[in-house]
Protein backbone atom coordinates (compact mmCIF):
# COMPACT_ATOMS: atom_id res chain seq x y z
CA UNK A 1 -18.21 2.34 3.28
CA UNK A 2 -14.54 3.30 2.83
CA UNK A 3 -12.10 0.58 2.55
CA UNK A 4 -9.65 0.16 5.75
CA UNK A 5 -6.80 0.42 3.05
CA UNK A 6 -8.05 3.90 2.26
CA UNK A 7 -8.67 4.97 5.75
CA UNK A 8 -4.82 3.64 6.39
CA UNK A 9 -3.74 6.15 3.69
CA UNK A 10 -5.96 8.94 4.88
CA UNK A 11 -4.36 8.53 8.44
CA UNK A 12 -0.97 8.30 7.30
CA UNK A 13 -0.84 11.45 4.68
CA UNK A 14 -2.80 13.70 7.72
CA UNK A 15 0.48 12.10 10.14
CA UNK A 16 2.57 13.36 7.64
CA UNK A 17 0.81 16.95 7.74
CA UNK A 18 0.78 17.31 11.57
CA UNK A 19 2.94 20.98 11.97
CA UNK A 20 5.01 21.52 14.54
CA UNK A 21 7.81 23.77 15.47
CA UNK A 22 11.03 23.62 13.87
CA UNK A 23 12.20 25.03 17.54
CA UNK A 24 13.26 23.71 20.29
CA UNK A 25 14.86 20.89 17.54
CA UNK A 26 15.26 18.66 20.76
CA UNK A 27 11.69 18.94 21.56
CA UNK A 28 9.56 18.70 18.15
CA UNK A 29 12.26 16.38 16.09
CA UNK A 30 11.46 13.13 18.35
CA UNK A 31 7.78 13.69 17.73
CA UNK A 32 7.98 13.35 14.39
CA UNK A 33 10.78 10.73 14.54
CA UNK A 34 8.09 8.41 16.58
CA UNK A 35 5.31 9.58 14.26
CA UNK A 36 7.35 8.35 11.04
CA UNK A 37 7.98 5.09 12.55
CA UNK A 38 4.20 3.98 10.77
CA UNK A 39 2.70 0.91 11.78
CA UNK A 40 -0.85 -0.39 11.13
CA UNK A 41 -2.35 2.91 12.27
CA UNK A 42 -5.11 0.04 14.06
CA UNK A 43 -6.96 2.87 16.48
CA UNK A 44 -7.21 5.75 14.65
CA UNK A 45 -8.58 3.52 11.52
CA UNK A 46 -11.00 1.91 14.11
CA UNK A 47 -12.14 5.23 15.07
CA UNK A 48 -12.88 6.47 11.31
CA UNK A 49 -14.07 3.18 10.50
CA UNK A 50 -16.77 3.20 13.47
CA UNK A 51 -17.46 6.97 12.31
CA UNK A 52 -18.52 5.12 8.83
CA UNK A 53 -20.02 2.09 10.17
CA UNK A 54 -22.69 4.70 11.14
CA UNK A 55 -22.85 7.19 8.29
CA UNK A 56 -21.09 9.75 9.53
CA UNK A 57 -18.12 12.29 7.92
CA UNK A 58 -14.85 10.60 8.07
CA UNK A 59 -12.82 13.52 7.28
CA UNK A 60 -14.76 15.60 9.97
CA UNK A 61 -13.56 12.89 11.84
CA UNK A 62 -9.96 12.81 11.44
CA UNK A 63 -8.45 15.02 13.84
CA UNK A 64 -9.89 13.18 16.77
CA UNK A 65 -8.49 9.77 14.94
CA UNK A 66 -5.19 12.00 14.68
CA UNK A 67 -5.56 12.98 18.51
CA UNK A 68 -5.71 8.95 19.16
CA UNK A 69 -2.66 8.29 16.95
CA UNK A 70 -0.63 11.28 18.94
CA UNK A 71 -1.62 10.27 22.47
CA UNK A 72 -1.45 6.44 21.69
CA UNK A 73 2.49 6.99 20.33
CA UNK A 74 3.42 9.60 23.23
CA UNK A 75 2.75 6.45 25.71
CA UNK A 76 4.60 4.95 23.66
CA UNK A 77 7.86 6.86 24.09
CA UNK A 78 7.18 6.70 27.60
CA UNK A 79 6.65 3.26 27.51
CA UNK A 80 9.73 2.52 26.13
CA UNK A 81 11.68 4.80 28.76
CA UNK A 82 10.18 2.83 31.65
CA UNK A 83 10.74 -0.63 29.83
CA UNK A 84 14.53 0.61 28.87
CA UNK A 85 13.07 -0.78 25.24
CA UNK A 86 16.54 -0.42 22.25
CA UNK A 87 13.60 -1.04 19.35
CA UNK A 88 10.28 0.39 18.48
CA UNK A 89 8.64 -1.05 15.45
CA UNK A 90 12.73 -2.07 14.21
CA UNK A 91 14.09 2.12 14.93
CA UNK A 92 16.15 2.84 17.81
CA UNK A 93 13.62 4.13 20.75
CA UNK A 94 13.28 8.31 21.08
CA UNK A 95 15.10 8.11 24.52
CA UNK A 96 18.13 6.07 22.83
CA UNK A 97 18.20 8.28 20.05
CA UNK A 98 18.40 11.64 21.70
CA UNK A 99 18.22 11.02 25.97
CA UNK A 100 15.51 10.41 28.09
CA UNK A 101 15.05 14.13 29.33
CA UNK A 102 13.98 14.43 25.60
CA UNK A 103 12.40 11.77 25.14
CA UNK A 104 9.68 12.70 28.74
CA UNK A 105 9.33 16.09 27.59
CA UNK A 106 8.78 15.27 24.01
CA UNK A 107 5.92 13.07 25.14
CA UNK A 108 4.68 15.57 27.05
CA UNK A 109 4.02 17.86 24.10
CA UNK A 110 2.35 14.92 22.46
CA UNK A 111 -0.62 14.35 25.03
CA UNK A 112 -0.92 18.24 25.15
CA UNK A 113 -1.53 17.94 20.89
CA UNK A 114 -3.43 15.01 21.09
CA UNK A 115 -5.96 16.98 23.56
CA UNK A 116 -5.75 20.21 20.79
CA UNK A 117 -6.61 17.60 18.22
CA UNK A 118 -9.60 16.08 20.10
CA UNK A 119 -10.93 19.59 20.91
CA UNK A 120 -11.53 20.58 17.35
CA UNK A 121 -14.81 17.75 17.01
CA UNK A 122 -17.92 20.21 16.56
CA UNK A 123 -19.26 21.61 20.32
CA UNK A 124 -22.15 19.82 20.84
CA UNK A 125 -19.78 16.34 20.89
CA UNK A 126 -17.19 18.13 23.08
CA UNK A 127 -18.20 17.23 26.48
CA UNK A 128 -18.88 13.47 26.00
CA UNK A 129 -16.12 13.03 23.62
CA UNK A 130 -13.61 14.75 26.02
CA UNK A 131 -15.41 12.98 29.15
CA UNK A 132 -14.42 9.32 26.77
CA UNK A 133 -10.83 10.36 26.16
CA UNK A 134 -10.07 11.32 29.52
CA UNK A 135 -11.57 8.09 30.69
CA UNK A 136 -9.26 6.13 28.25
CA UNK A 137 -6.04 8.47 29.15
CA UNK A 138 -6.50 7.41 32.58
CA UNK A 139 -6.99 3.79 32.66
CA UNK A 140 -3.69 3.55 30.53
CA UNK A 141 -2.15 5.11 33.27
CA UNK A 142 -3.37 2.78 35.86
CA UNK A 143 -2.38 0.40 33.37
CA UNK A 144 1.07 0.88 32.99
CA UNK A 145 1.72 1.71 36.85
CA UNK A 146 0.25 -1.63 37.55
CA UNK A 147 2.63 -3.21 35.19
CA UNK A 148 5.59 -1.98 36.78
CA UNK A 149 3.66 -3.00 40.28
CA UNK A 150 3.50 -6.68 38.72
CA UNK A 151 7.32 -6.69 37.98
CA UNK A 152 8.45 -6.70 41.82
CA UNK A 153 5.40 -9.07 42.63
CA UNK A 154 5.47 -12.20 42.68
CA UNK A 155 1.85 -13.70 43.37
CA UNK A 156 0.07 -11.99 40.59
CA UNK A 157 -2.69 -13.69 39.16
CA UNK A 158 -4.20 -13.79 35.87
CA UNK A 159 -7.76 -12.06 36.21
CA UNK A 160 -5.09 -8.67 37.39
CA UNK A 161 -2.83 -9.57 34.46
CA UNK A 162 -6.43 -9.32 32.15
CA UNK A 163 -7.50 -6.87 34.37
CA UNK A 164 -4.08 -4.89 33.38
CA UNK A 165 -4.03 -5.17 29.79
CA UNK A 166 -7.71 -3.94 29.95
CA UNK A 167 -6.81 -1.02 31.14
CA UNK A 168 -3.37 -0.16 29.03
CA UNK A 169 -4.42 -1.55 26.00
CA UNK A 170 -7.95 -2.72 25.53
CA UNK A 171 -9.35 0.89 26.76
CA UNK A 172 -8.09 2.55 24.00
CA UNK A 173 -9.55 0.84 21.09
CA UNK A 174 -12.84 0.55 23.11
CA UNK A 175 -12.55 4.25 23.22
CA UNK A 176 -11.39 5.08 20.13
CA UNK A 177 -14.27 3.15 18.38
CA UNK A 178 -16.94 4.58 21.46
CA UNK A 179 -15.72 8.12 19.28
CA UNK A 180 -16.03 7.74 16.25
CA UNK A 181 -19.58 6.09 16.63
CA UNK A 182 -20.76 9.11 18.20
CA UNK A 183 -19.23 11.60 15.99
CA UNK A 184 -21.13 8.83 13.31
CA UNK A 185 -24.49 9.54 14.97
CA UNK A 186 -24.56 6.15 16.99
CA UNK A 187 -26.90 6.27 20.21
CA UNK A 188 -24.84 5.41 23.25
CA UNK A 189 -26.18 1.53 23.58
CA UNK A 190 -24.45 1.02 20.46
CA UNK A 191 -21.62 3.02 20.92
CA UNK A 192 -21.40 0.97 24.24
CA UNK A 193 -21.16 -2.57 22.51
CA UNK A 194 -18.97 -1.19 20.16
CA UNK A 195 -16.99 -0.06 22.74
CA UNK A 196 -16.80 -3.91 23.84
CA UNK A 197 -15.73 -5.14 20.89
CA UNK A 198 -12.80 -2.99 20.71
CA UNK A 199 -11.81 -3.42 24.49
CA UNK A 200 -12.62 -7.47 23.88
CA UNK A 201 -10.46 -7.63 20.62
CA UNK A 202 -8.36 -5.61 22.41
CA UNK A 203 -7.47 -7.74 24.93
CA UNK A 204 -7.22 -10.40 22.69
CA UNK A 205 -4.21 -8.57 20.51
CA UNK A 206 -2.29 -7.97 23.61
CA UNK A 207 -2.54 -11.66 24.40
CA UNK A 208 -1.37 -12.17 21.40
CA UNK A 209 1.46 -9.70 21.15
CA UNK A 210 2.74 -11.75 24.54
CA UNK A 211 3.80 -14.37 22.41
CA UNK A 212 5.00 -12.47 19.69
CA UNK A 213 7.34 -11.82 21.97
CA UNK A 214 8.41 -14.96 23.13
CA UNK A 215 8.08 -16.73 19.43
CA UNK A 216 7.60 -14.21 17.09
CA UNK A 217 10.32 -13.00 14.39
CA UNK A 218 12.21 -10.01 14.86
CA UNK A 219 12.90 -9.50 11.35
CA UNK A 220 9.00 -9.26 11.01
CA UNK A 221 7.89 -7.56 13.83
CA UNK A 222 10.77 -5.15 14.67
CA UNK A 223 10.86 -5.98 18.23
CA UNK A 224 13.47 -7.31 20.72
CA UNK A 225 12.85 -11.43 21.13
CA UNK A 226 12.08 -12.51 24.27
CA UNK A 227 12.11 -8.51 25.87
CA UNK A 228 9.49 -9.41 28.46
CA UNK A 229 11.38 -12.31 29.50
CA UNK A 230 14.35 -10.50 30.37
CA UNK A 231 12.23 -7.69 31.70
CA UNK A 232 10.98 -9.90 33.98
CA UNK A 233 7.71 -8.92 32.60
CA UNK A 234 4.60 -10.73 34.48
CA UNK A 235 2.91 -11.24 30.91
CA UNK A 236 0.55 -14.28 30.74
CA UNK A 237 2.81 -16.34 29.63
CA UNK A 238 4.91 -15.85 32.72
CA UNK A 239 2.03 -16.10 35.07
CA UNK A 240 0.49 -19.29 33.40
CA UNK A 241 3.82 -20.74 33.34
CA UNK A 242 4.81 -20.26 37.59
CA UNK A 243 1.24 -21.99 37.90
CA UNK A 244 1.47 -25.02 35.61
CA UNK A 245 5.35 -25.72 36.67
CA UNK A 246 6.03 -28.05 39.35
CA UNK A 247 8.33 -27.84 41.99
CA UNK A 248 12.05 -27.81 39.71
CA UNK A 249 10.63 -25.10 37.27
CA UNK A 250 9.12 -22.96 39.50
CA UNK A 251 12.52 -23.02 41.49
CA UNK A 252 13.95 -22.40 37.74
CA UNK A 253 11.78 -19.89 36.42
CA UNK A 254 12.19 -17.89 40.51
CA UNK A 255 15.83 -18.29 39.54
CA UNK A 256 15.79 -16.50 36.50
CA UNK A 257 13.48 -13.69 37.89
CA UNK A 258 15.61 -12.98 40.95
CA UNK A 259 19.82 -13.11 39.37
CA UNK A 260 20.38 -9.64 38.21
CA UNK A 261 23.41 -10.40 35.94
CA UNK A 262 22.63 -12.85 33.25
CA UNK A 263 23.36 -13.46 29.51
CA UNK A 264 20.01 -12.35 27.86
CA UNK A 265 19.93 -15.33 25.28
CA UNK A 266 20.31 -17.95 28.27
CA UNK A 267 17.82 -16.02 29.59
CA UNK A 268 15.59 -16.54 27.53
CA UNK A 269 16.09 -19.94 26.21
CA UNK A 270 16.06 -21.58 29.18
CA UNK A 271 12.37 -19.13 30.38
CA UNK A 272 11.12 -20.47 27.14
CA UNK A 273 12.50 -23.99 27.30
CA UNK A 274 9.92 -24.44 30.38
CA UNK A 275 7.12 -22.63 28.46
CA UNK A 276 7.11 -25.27 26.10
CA UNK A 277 6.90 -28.22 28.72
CA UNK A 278 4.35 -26.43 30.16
CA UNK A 279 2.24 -25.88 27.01
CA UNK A 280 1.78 -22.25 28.27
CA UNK A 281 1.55 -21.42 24.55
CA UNK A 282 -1.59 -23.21 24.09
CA UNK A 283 -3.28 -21.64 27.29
CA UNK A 284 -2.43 -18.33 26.27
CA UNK A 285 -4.29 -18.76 22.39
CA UNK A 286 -7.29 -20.41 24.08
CA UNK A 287 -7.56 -17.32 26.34
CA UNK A 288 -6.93 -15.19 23.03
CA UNK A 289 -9.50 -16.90 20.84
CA UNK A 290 -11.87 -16.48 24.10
CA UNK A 291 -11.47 -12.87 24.34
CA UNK A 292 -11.70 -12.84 20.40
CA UNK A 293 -15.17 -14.43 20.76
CA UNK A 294 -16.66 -12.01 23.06
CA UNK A 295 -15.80 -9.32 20.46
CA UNK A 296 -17.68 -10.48 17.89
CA UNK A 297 -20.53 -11.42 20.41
CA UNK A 298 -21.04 -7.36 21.16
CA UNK A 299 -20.52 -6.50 17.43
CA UNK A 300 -23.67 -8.82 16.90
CA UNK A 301 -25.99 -7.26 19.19
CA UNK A 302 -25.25 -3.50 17.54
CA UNK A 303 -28.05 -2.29 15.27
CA UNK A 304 -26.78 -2.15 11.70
CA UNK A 305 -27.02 -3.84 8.68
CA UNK A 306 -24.84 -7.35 8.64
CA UNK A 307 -22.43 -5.86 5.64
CA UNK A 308 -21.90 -2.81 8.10
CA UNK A 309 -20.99 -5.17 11.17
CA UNK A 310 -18.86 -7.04 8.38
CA UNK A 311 -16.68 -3.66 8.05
CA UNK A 312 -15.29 -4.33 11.33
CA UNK A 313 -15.61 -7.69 11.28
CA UNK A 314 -12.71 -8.06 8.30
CA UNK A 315 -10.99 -5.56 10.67
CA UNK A 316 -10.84 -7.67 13.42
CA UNK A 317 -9.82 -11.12 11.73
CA UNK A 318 -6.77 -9.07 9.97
CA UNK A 319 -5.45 -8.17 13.27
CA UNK A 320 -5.21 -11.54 14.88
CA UNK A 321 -3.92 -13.31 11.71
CA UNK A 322 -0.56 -12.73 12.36
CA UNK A 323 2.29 -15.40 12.06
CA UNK A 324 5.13 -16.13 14.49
């Protein structure tokens, strides 16, 4: 088996390959300023690395790894739009950059290449394969329109918060890894646990990016400190926090949700000054490591060797050791 720091390189010289048009400029330049921006590459390299796991052709493999990488950074961009995000990944965001006109239509173009991408797997994957990534595009749809339902709410609980993540996050590395174990010659009860691993450690990065956010270091993670705070973002944090406070915080924290003018650092020192007399912190890593555990409890049920299962395994633990 290939090691992930080889599959990371494979990903990121085929990235670099990706042709587009040199015109429109204001349509193709934005797609390959987002592509550029790097990062860990984590679903495309879980899709070539489940592809592996069961013996199957990595490099016939890529361009549906590449059609994950495409699609996952085009919700990105619009993402960022909807979240009026400055900074992805430390870069100024495509719609700050060039305008947001560019930046929807530029995304656009993305989901369309990710689909030309995923159609070139051989024809006798192309209906279940297709059937899996339409699945996944969908649910991070759902995803994200519930998220912007949750920021006007204010009684949302945490099974929807879980519920949401699951379905803008988690799907995608469930799906990318459901993929690539097909395309690897997996029958579909394996490529079903596998599938809930990914969506399980899945769910346990985005609990985990939540307090990145609050206590994380920008100079490490390239990302705005304290962005879902001032977003009024119902993250778990948030939601833990309005149910652990007693009567002064909760007045607090509803006062901070509700003023529309505010200095963003007061902001978010005094939303994170009740987090910590709340302990939300520690609620939100015991959910983590929960979610963590459930992912390795469907890797060990899949039928492979224990080095195979170890593969993705060393996968997992490097994405969840990651210091604030």
């Amino acid at each position: 088996m290939r090691e992930l720091q080889d599959l990371q390189l494979l990903i990121d010289k085929a990235v670099t390959e990706l042709k587009y048009p040199d015109y429109p400029a204001e349509l193709y330049d934005p797609i390959f300023y987002i592509l550029s921006m790097g990062g860990k590459r984590m679903r495309p390299a879980l899709l070539l690395m489940a592809c592996d796991l069961f013996g199957g052709n990595v490099e016939k493999a890529m361009p549906p790894a590449l059609a994950i990488e495409v699609f996952h950074n085009f919700t990105l961009m619009h993402d960022d739009i909807m979240d009026k995000a400055p900074l992805r990944r430390g870069r100024t965001t495509v719609h700050e950059k060039w305008n947001q006109n560019a930046a929807i239509l530029s995304g656009d173009v993305m989901l369309i290449e990710g689909y030309k991408l995923m159609m070139q797997v051989e024809d006798r994957f192309l209906r279940v394969i297709l059937d899996i990534f339409n699945n996944t595009a969908v649910g991070v749809c759902e995803g994200q329109q519930l998220d912007m339902d949750f920021e006007v709410r204010d009684d949302v609980k945490i099974d929807e918060y879980i519920y949401m993540i699951r379905l803008k996050t988690a799907v995608v590395l469930g799906g990318a890894l459901k993929i690539g174990s097909i395309l690897g010659g997996a029958d579909m009860k394996d490529a079903d646990l596998v599938a809930e691993f990914g969506e399980n450690l899945g769910l346990a990065f985005q609990l985990q990016d939540d307090m990145l956010d609050v206590y994380g270091s920008p100079e490490k993670f390239g990302k705005q400190v304290g962005g879902d705070i001032i977003a009024n973002k119902k993250t778990y944090l948030l939601i833990k926090a309005l149910e652990l406070a007693d009567a002064t915080q909760k007045t607090e924290l509803n006062k901070w949700i509700a003023i529309t003018e505010f200095d963003n650092q007061k902001k978010v020192e005094a939303v994170t000054g009740i987090y910590n007399a709340v302990q939300v912190k520690q609620y939100a890593e015991t959910t983590m490591h929960q979610y963590a555990d459930k992912a390795f409890d469907a890797l060990e049920k899949i039928n492979l060797p224990e080095e195979n299962k170890q593969y993705l395994r060393d996968f997992a633990d490097s994405l969840m050791v990651r210091e604030y």
